[in-house]
Protein backbone atom coordinates (compact mmCIF):
# COMPACT_ATOMS: atom_id res chain seq x y z
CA UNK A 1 93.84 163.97 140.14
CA UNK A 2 90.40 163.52 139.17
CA UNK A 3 90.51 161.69 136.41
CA UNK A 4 93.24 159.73 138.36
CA UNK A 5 90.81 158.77 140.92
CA UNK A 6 88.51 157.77 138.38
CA UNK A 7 90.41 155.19 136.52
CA UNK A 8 92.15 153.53 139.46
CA UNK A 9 88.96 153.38 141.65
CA UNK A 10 85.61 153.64 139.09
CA UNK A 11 82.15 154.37 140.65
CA UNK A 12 83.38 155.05 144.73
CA UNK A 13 81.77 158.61 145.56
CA UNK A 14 83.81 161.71 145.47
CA UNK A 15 83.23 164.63 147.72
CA UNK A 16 84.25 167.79 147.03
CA UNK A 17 85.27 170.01 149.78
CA UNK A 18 85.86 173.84 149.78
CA UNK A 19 88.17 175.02 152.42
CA UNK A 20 88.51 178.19 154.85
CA UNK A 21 84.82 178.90 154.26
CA UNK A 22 85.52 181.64 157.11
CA UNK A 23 87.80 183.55 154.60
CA UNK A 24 84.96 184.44 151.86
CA UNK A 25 83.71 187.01 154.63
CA UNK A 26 86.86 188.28 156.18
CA UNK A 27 87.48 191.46 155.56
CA UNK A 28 91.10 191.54 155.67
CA UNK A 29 90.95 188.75 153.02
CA UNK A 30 88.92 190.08 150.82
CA UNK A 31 90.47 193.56 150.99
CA UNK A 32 94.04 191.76 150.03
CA UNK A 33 91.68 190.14 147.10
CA UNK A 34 90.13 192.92 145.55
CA UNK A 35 93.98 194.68 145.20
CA UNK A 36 94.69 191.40 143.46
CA UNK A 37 91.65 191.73 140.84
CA UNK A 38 90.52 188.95 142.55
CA UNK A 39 87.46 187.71 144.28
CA UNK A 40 86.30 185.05 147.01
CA UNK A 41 85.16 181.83 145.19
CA UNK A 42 81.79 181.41 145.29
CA UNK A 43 79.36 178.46 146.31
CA UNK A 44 77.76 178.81 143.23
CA UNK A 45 81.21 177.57 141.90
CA UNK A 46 82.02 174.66 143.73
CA UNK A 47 78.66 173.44 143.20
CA UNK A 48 78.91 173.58 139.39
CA UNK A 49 82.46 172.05 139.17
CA UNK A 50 81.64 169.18 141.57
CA UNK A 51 78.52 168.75 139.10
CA UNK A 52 81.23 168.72 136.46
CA UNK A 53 83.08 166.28 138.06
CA UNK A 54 79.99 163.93 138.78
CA UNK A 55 80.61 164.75 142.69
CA UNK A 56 78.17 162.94 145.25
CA UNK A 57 78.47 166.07 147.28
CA UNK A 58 80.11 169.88 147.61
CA UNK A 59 80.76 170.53 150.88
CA UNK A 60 82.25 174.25 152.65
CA UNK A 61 84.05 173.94 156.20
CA UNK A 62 86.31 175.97 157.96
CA UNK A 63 88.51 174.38 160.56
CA UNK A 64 88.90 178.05 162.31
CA UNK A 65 85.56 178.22 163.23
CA UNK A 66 84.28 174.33 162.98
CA UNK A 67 81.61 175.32 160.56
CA UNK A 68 80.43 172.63 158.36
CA UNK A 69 83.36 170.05 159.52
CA UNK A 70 81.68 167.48 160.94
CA UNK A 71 78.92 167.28 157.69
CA UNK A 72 82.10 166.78 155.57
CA UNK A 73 83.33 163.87 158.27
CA UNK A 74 79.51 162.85 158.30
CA UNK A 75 78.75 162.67 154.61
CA UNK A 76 82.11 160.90 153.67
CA UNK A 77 80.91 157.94 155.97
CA UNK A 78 77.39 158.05 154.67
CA UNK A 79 79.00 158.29 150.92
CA UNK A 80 81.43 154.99 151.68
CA UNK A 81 78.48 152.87 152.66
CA UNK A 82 76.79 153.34 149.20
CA UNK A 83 76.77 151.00 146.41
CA UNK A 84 79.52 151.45 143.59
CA UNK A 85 78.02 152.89 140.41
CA UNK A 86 79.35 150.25 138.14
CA UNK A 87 78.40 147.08 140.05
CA UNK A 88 79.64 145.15 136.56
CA UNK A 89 83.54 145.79 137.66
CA UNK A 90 83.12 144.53 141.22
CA UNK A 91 81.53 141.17 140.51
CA UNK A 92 82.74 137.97 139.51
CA UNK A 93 80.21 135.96 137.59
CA UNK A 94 80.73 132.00 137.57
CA UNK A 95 78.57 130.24 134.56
């Protein structure tokens, strides 16, 4: 969807947002993980794929607990009053 969002609406700002932040330090969770050969996703990992994806931000909440929600409501209204990248596209130039 990325590159969908991309094409269709160039240089807006796209936040990244890693859900159920509670879960990485559940125990039941990550008990039901580990029998899976599997692990909690790290931060580390949404950081570098949202720097991948030439993110504005990463962002964790968790909607359980309220942690971090309001940043990710807070930063997506800070990120929509920012300049497009690629002022070029939005313009119209009269000579």
């Amino acid at each position: 969807w990325i590159s969908e969002a991309a094409h269709f609406c160039p240089g807006i700002p796209i936040i990244l947002v890693g859900l159920k932040k509670d879960l990485r330090d559940d125990t039941v969770t990550t008990e039901e993980l580990r029998k899976n050969g599997l692990k909690p996703t790290p931060k580390s990992f949404g950081d570098a794929l949202a720097h991948k994806i030439g993110a504005y931000r990463y962002l964790e909440c968790s909607s359980l607990t309220g942690e971090g929600v309001k940043d990710v409501f807070e930063t997506g209204s800070a990120a929509s009053l920012l300049e497009p990248k690629d002022k070029a596209e939005r313009c119209c130039a009269i000579l």
